[in-house]
N, C-alpha and C. Protein backbone atom coordinates (compact mmCIF):
# COMPACT_ATOMS: atom_id res chain seq x y z
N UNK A 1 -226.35 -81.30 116.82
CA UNK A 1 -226.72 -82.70 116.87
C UNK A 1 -226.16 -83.41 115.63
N UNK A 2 -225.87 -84.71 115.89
CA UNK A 2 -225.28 -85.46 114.71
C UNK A 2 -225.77 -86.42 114.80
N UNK A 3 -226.07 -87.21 113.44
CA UNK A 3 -226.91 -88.49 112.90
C UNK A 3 -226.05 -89.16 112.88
N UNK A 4 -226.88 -90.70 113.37
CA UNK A 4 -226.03 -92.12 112.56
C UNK A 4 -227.08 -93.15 112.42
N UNK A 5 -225.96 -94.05 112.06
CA UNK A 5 -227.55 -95.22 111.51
C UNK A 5 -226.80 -95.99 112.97
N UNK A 6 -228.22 -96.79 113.05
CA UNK A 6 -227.82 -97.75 113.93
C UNK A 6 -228.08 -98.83 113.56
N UNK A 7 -227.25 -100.25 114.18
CA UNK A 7 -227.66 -101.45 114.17
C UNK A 7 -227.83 -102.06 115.34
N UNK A 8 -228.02 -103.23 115.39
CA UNK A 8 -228.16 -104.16 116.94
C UNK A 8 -227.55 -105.22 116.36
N UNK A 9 -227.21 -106.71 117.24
CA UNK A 9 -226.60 -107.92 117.01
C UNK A 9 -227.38 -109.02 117.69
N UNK A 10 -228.26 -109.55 117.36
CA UNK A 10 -229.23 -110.34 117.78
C UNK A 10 -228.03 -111.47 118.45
N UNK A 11 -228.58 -112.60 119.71
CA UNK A 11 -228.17 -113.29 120.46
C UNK A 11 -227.07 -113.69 119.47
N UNK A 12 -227.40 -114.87 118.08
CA UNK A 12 -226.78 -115.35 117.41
C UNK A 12 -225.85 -115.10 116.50
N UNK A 13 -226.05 -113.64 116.79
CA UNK A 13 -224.53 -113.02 115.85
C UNK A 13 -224.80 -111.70 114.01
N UNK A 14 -226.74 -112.34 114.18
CA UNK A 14 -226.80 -111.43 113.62
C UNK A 14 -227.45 -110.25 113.42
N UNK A 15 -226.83 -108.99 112.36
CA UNK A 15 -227.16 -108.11 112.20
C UNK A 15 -228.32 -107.21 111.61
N UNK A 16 -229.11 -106.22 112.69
CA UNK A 16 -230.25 -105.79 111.94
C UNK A 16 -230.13 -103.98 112.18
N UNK A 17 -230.85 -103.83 111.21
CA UNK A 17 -230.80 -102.16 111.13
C UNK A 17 -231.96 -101.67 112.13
N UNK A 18 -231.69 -100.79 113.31
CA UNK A 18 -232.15 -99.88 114.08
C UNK A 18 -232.70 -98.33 113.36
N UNK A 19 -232.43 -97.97 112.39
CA UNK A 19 -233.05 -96.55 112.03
C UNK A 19 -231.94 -95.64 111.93
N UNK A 20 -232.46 -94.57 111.91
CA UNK A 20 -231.44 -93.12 111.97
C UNK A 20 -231.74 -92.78 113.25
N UNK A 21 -230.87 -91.63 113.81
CA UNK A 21 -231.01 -91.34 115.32
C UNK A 21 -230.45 -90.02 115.67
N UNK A 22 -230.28 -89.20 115.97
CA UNK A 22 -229.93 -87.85 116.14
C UNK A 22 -229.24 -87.99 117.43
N UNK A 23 -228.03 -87.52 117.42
CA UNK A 23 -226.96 -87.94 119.08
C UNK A 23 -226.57 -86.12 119.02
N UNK A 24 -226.50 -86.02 120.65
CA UNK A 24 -226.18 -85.01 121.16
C UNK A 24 -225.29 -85.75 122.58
N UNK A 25 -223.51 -85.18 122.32
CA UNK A 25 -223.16 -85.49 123.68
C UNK A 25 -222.33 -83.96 124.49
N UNK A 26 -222.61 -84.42 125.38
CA UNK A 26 -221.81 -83.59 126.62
C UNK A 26 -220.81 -84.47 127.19
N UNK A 27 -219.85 -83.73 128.09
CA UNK A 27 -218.95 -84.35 128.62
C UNK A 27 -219.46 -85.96 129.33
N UNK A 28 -220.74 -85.50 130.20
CA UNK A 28 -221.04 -86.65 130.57
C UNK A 28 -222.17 -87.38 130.21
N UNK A 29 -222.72 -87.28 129.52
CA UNK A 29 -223.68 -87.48 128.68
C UNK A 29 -224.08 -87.77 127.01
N UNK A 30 -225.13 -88.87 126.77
CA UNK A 30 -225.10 -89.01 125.48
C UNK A 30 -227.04 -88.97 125.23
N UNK A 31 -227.25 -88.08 124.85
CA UNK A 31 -228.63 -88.46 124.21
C UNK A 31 -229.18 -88.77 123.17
N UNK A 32 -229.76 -89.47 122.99
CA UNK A 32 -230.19 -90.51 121.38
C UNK A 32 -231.65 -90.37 121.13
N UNK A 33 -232.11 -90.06 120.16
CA UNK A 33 -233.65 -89.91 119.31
C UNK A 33 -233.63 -90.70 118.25
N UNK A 34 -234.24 -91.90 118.38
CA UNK A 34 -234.93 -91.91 116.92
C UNK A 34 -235.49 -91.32 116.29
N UNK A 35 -234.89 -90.86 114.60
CA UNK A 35 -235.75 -89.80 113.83
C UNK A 35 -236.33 -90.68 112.63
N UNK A 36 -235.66 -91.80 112.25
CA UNK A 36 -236.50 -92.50 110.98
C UNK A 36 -236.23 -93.70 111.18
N UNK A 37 -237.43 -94.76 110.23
CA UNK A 37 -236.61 -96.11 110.36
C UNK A 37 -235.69 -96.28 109.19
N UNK A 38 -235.54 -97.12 109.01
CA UNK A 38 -234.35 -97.64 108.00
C UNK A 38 -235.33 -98.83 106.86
N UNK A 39 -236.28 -98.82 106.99
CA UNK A 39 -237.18 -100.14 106.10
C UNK A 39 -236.69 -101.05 106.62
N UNK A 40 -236.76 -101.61 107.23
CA UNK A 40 -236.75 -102.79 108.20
C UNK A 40 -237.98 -103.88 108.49
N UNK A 41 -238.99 -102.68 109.59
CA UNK A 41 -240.06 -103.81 109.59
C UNK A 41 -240.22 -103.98 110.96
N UNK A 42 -240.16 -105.17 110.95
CA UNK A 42 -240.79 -105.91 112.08
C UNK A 42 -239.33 -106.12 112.81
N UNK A 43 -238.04 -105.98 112.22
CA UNK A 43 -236.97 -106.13 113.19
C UNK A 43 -236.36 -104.73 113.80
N UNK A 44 -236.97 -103.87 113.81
CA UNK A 44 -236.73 -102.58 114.13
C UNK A 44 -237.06 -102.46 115.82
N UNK A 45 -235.86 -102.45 116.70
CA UNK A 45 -236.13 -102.80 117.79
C UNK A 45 -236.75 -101.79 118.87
N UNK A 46 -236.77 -100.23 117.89
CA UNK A 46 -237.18 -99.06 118.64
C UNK A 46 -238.30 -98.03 117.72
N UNK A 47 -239.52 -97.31 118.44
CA UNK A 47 -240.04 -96.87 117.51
C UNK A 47 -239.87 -95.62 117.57
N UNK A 48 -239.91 -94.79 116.26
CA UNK A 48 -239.65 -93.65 115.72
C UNK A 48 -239.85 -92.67 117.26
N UNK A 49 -239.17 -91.44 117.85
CA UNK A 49 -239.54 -90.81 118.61
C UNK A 49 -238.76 -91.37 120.19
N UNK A 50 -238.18 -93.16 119.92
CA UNK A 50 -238.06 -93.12 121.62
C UNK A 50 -236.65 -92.47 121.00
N UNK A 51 -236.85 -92.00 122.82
CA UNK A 51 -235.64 -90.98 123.26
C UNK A 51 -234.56 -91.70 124.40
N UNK A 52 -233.62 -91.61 124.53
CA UNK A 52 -232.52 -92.01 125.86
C UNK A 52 -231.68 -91.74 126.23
N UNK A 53 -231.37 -91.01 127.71
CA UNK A 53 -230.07 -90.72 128.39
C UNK A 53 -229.24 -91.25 128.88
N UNK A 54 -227.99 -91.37 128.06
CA UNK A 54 -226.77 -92.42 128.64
C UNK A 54 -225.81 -91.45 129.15
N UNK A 55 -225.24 -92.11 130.66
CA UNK A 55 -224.38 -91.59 131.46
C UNK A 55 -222.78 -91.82 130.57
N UNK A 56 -222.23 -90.97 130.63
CA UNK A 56 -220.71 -91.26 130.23
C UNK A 56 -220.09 -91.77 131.70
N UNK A 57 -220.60 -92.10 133.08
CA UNK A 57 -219.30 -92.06 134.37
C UNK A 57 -219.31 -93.64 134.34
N UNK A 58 -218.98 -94.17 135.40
CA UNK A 58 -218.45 -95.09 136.21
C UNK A 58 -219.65 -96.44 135.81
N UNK A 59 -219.55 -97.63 135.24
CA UNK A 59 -220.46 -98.23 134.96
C UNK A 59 -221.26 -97.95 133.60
N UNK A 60 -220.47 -96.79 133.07
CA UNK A 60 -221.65 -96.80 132.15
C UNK A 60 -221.86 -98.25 131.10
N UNK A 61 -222.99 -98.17 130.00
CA UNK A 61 -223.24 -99.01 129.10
C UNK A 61 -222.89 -99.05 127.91
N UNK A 62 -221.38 -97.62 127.49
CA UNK A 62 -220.80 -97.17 126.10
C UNK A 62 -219.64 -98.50 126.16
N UNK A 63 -219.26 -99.08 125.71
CA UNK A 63 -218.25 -100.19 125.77
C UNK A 63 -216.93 -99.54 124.99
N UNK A 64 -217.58 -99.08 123.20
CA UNK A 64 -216.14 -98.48 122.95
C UNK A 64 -216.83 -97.72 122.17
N UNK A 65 -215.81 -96.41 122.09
CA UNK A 65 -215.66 -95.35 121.50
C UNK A 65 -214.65 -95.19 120.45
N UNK A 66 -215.40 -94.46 119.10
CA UNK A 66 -214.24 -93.97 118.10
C UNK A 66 -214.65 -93.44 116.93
N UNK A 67 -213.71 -92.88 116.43
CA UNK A 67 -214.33 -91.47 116.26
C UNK A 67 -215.32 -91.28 115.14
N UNK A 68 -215.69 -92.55 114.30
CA UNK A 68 -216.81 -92.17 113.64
C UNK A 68 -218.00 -92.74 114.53
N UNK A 69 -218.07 -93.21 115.57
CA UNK A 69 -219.65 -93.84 116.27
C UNK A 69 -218.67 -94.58 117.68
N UNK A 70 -219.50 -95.37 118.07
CA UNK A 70 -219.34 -95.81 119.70
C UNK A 70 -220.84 -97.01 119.23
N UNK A 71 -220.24 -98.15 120.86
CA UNK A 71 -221.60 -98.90 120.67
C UNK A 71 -221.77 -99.16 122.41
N UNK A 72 -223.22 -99.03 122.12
CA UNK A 72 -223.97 -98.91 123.49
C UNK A 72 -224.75 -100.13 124.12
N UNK A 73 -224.81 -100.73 125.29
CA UNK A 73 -225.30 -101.71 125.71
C UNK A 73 -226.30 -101.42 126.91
N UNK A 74 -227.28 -100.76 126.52
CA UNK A 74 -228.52 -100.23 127.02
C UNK A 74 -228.49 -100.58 127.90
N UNK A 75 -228.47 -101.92 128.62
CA UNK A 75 -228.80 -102.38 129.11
C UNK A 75 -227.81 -102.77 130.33
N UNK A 76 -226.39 -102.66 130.10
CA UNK A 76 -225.11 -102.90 130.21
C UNK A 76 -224.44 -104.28 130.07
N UNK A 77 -225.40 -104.84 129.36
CA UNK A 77 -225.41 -106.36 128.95
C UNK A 77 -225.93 -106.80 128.24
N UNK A 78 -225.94 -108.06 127.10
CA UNK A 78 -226.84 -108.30 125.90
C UNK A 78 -226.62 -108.09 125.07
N UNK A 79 -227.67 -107.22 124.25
CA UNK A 79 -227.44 -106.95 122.53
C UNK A 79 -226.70 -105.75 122.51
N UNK A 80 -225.96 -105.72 121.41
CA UNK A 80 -224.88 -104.43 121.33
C UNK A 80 -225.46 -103.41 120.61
N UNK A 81 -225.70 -101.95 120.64
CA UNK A 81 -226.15 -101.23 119.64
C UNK A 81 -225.30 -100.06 119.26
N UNK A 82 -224.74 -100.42 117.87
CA UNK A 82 -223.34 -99.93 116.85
C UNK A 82 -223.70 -98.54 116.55
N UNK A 83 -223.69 -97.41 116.71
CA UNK A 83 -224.31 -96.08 116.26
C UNK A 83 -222.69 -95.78 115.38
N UNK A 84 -223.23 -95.86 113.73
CA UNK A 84 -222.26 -94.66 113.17
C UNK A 84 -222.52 -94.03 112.51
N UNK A 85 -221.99 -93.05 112.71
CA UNK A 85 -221.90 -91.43 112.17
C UNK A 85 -222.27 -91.42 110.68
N UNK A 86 -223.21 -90.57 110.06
CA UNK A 86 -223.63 -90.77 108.77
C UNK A 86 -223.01 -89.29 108.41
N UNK A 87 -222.00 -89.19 107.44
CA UNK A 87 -221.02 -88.40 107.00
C UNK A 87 -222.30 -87.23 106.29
């Protein structure tokens, strides 16, 4: 498993810190844990523990990939969420 920090991009363009997160992928698959927050607060859009399975096929919600992180659109639309790789 490999860590990154994450952020999100609120409607207006700006940026807030999501936490640390533990990523495990497979060919077709990406799974994400929140493991800490980041001191944030009240803009922390996920709490410690949620978990989520993203499809790598047809439709998925990964937009782009590279090779230190990828950003994901949960939702497949909306707010963007930036996962990178914490060295």
């Amino acid at each position: 498993m490999e860590k990154y920090r994450v952020t999100y991009m609120s409607g207006g363009g700006t940026e807030y810190k999501d936490g640390v997160w533990k990523v495990k992928q497979t060919p077709k698959t990406i799974t994400a844990e929140k493991i800490e927050e980041d001191g944030v607060g009240i803009y922390s859009m996920h709490e410690v523990g949620f978990k989520t399975r993203i499809g790598k096929g047809t439709g998925n919600p990964i937009k782009y990939e590279e090779e230190n992180g990828f950003t994901v659109y949960f939702w497949q639309a909306g707010t963007p969420y930036i996962f990178e790789k914490i060295s």
